[in-house]
C-alpha atoms as a PDB file:
ATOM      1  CA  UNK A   1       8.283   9.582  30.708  1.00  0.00           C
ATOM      2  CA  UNK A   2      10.685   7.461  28.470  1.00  0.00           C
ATOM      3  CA  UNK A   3      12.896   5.088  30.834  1.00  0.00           C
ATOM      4  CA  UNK A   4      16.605   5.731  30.471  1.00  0.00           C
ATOM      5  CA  UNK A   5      18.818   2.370  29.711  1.00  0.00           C
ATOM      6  CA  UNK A   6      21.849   1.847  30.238  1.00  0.00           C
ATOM      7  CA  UNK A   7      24.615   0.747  27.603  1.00  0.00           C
ATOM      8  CA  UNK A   8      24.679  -2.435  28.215  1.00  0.00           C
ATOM      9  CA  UNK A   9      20.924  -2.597  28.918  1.00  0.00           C
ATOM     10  CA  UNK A  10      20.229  -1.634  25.496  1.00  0.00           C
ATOM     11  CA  UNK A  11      22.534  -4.354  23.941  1.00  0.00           C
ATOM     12  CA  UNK A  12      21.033  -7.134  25.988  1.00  0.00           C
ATOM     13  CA  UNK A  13      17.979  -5.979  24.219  1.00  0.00           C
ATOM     14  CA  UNK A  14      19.440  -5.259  21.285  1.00  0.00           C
ATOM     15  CA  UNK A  15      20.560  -9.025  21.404  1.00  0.00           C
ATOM     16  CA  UNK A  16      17.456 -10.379  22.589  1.00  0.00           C
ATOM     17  CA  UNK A  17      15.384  -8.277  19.728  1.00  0.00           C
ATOM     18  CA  UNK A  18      17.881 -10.035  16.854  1.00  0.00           C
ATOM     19  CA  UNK A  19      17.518 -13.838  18.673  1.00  0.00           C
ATOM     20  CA  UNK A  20      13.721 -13.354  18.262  1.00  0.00           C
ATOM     21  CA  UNK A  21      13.698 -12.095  14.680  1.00  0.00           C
ATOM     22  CA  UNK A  22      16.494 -14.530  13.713  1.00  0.00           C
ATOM     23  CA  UNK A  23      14.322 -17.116  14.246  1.00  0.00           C
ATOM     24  CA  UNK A  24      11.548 -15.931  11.862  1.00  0.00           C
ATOM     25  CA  UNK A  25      13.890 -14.670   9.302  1.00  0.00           C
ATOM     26  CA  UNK A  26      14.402 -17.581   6.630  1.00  0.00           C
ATOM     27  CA  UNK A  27      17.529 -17.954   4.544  1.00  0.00           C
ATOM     28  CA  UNK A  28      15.313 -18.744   1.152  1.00  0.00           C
ATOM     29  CA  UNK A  29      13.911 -15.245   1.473  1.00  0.00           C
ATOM     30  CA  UNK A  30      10.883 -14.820  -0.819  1.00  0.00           C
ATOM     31  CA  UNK A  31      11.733 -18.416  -2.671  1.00  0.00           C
ATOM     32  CA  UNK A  32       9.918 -19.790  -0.057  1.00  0.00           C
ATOM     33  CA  UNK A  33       6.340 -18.334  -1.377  1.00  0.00           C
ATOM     34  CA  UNK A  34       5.096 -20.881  -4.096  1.00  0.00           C
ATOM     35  CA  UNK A  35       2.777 -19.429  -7.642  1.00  0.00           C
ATOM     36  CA  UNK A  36      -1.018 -20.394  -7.458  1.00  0.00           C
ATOM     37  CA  UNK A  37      -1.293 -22.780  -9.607  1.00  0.00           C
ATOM     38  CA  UNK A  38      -3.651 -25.666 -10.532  1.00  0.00           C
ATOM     39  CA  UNK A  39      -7.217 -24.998  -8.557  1.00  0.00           C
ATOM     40  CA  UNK A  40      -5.501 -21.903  -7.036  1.00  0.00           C
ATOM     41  CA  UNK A  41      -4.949 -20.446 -10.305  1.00  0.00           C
ATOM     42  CA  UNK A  42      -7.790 -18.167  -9.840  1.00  0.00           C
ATOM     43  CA  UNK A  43      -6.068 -16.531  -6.714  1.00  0.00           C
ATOM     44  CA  UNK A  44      -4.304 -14.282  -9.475  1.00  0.00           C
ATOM     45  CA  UNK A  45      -7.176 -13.278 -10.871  1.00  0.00           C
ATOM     46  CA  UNK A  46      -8.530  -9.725  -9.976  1.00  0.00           C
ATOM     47  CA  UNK A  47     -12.257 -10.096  -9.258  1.00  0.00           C
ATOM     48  CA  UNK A  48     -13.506  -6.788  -9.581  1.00  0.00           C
ATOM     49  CA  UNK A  49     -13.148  -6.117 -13.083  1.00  0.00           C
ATOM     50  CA  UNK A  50     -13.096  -8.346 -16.769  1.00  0.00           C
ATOM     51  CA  UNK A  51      -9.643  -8.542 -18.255  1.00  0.00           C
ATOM     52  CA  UNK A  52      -9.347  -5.882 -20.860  1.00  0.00           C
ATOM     53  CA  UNK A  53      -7.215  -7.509 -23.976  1.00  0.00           C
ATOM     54  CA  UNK A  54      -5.349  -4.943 -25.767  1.00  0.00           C
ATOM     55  CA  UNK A  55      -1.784  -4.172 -27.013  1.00  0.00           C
ATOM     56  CA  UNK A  56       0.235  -3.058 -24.773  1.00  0.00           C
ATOM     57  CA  UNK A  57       0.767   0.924 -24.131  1.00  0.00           C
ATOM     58  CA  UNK A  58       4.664   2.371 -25.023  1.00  0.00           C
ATOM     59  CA  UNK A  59       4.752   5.895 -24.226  1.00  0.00           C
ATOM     60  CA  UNK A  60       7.392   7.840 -23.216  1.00  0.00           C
ATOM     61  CA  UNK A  61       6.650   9.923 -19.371  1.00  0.00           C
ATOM     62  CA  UNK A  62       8.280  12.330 -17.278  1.00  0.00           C
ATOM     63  CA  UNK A  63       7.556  10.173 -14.068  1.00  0.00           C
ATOM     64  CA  UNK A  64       6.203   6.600 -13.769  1.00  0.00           C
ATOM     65  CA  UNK A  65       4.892   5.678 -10.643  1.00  0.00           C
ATOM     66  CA  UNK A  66       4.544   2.033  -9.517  1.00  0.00           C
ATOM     67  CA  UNK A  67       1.663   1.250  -7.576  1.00  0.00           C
ATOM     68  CA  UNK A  68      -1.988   3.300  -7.322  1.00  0.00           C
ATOM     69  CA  UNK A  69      -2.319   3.036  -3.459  1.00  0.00           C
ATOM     70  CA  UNK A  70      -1.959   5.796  -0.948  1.00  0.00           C
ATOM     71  CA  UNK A  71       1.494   6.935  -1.553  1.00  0.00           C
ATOM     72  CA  UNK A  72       1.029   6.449  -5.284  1.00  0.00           C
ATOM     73  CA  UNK A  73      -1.994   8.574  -5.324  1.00  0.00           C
ATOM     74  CA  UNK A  74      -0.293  11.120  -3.099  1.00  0.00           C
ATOM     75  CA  UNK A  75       3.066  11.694  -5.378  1.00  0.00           C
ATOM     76  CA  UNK A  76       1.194  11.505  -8.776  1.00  0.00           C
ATOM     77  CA  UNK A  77      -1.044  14.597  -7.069  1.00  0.00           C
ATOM     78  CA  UNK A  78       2.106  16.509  -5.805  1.00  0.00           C
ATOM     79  CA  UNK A  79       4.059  15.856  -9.195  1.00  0.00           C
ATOM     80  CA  UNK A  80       0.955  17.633 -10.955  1.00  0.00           C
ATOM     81  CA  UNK A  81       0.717  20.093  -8.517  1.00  0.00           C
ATOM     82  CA  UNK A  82       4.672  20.777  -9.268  1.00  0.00           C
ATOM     83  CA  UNK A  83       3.467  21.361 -12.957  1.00  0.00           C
ATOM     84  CA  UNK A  84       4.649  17.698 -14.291  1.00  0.00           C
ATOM     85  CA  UNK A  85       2.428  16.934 -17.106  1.00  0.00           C
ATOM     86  CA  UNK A  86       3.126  13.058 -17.935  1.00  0.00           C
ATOM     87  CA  UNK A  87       2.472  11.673 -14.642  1.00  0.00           C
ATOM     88  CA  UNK A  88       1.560   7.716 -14.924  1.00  0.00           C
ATOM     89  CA  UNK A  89       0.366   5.465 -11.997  1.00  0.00           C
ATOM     90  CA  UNK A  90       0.223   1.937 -13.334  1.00  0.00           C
ATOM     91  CA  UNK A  91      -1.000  -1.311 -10.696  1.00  0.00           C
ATOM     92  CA  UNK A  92      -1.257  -4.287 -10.993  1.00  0.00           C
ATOM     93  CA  UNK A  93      -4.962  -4.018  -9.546  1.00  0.00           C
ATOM     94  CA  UNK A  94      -8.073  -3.263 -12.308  1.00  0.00           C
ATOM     95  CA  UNK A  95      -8.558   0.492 -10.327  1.00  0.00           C
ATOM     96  CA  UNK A  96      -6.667   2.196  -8.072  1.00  0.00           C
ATOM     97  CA  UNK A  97      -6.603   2.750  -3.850  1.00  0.00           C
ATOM     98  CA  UNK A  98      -4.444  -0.133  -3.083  1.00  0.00           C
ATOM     99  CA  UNK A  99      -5.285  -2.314   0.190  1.00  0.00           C
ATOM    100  CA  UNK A 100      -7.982  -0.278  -0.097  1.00  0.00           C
ATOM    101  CA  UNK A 101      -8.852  -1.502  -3.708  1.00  0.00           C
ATOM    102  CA  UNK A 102      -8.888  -4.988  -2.507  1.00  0.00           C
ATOM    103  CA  UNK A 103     -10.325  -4.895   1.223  1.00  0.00           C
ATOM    104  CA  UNK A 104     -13.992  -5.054   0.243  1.00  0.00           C
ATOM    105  CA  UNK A 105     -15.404  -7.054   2.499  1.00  0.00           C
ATOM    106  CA  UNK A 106     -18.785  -6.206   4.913  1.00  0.00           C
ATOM    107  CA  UNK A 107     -18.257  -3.396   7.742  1.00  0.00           C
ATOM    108  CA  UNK A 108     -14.222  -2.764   6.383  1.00  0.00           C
ATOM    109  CA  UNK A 109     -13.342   0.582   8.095  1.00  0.00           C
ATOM    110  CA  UNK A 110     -10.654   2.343   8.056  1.00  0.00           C
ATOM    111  CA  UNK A 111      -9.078   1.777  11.909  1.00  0.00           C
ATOM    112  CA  UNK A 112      -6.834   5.106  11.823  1.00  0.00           C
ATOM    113  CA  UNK A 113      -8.442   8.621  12.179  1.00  0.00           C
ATOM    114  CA  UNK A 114      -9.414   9.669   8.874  1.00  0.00           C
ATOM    115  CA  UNK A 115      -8.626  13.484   9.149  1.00  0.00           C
ATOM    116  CA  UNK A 116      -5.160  11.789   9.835  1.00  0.00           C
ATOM    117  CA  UNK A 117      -5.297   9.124   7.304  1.00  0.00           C
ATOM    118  CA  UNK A 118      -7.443  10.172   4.467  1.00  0.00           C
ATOM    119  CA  UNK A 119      -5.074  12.316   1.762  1.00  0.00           C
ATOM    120  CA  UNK A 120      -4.737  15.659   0.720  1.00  0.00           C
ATOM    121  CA  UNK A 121      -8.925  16.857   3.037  1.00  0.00           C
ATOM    122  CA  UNK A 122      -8.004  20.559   2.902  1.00  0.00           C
ATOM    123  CA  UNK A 123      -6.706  20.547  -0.729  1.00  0.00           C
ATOM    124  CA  UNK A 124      -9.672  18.743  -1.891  1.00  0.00           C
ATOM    125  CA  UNK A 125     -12.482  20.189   0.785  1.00  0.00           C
ATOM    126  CA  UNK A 126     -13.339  17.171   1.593  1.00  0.00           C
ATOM    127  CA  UNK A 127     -14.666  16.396   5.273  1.00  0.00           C
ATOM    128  CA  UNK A 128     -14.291  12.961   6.845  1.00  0.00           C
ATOM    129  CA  UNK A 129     -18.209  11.436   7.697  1.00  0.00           C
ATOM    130  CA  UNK A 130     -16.826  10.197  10.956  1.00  0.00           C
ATOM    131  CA  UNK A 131     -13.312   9.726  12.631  1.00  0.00           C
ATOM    132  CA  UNK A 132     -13.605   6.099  11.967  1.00  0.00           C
ATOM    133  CA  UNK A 133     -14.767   6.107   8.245  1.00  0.00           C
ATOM    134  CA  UNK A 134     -16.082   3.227   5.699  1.00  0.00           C
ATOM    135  CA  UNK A 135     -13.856   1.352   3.477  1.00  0.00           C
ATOM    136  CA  UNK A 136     -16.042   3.018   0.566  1.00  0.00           C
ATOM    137  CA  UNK A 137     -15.239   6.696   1.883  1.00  0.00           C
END
């Protein structure tokens, strides 16, 4: 049963909530990450595939999508499904699945229920190995 607050209980927590986060907020924003650079160069790098050197692609598309993780994946599979031929996903990543592209590390799982988490099961009659699957799955 949810507990019922009062006015003025909510904006003493209300207040309290914005004190905490103020002090973790910073005023330089994202100016405050610095570029990998010198013997951290290589952080940029992606190590699961060669760079491929080619000219760059110009192509006109219905719908671009940014990004080839979950939700990418998702709306470039709905567009198609609502009959949109020139779909593009582009990432920044050498393949797509996002976090998923780049968490590849020993015994990864996934720590959500994958008939919950795992995209578009019935369309694709696909069945989950376990609740708790792989990172590979």
């Amino acid at each position: 049963m949810a507990v019922q607050l009062t006015e003025q209980e909510r904006e003493e927590l209300r207040q309290r909530y914005n004190a905490e986060r103020d002090k973790r907020i910073r005023s330089d924003g994202n100016e405050q990450y610095q570029e990998p650079s010198g013997r951290f160069s290589n952080l940029l790098d992606d190590p699961y595939v060669n760079p491929v050197n080619r000219e760059a692609i110009h192509e006109d598309v219905t719908v671009l999508v940014v990004g080839a993780g979950f939700a990418g994946l998702v709306t470039g599979a709905r567009l198609k499904q609502a009959g949109i031929a020139d779909v593009r996903l582009i990432d920044k990543a050498g393949d797509v699945g996002g976090v998923w592209y780049w968490n590849r590390y020993p015994g990864a799982m996934c720590d959500t229920a994958a008939m919950i988490y795992l995209p578009l099961l019935e369309e694709t009659g696909t069945v989950p190995s376990a609740k708790y699957v792989p990172a590979p799955e």
